[in-house]
Protein backbone atom coordinates (compact mmCIF):
# COMPACT_ATOMS: atom_id res chain seq x y z
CA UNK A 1 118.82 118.26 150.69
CA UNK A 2 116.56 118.64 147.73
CA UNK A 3 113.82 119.02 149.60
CA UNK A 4 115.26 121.91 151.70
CA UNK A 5 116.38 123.73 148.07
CA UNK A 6 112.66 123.19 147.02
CA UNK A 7 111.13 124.70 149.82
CA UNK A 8 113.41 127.91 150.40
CA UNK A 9 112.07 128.73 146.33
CA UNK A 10 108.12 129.36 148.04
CA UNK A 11 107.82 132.43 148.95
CA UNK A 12 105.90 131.27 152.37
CA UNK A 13 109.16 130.14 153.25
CA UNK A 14 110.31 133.53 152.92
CA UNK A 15 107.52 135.25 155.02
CA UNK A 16 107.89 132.53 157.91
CA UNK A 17 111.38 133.49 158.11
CA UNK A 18 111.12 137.32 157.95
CA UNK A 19 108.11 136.78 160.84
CA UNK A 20 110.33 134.43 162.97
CA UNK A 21 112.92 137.06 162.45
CA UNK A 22 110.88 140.04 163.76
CA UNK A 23 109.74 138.63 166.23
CA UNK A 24 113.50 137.67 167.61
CA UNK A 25 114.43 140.79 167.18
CA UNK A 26 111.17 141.85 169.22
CA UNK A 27 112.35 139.61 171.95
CA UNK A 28 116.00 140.44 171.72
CA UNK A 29 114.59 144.15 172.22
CA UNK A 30 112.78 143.26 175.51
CA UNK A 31 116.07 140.92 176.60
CA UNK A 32 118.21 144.00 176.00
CA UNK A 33 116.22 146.43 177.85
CA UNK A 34 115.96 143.81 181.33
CA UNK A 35 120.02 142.97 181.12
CA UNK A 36 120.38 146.96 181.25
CA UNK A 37 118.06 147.58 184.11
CA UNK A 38 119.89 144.68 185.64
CA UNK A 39 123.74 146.02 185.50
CA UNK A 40 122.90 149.73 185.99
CA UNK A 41 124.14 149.76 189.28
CA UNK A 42 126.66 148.05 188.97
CA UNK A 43 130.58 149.22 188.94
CA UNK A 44 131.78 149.39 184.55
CA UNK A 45 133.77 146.08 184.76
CA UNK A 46 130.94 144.07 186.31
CA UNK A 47 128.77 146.33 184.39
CA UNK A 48 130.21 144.82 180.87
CA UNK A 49 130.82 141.44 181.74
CA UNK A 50 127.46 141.20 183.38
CA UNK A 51 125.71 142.32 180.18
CA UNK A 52 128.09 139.81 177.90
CA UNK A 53 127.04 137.07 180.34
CA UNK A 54 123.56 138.47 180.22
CA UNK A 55 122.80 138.39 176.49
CA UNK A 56 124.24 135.04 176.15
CA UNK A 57 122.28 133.50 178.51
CA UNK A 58 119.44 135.23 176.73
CA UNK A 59 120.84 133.11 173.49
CA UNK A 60 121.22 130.00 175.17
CA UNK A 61 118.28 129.97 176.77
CA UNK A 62 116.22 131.01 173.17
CA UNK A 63 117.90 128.31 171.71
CA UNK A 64 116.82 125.89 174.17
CA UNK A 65 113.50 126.70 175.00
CA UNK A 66 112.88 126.48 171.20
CA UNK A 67 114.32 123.22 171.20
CA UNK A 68 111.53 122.28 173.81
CA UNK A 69 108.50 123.80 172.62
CA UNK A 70 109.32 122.16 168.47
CA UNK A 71 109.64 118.97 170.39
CA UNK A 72 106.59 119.39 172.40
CA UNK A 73 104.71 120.31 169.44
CA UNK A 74 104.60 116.71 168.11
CA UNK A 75 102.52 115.60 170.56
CA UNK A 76 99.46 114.73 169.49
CA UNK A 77 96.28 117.05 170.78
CA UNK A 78 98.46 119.22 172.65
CA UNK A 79 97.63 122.13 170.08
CA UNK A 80 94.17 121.27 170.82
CA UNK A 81 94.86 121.31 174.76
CA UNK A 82 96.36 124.69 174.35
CA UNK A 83 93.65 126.29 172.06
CA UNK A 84 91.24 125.45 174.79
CA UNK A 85 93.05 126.76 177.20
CA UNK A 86 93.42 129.86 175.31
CA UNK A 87 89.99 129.76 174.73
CA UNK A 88 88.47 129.26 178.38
């Protein structure tokens, strides 16, 4: 827990965390604005509940997929693998 207390006190902790949270709320943006397009036609009732179900599958699935990619991460050279990918 120390640890944790010692890094939030650098202020690079601070700017990953303000990036990470622009970012999410440049994603949550783009999330919103397919949901909408998705329920336009639909009646208001289905219309509501379709954008409640919407944005939390949005969540869930953030969540998740970040879940995935920190995990696959750790393995070793994949970094690598992707930068050359990137770069072909």
């Amino acid at each position: 827990m120390e640890m944790l207390a010692d890094q939030m006190t650098r202020p690079t902790f601070w700017l990953a965390a303000l990036q990470i949270m622009g970012i999410n709320i440049l994603l949550s943006g783009d999330n919103a604005v397919v949901i909408a397009l998705a329920v336009r036609a639909l009646p208001p009732r289905e219309r509501f509940w379709g954008m409640v179900f919407g944005a939390g599958a949005a969540a869930v699935l953030l969540i998740v997929f970040t879940g995935i990619v920190a995990t696959l991460m750790e393995l070793p050279y994949l970094k690598l693998a992707g930068g050359l990918a990137l770069f072909w």
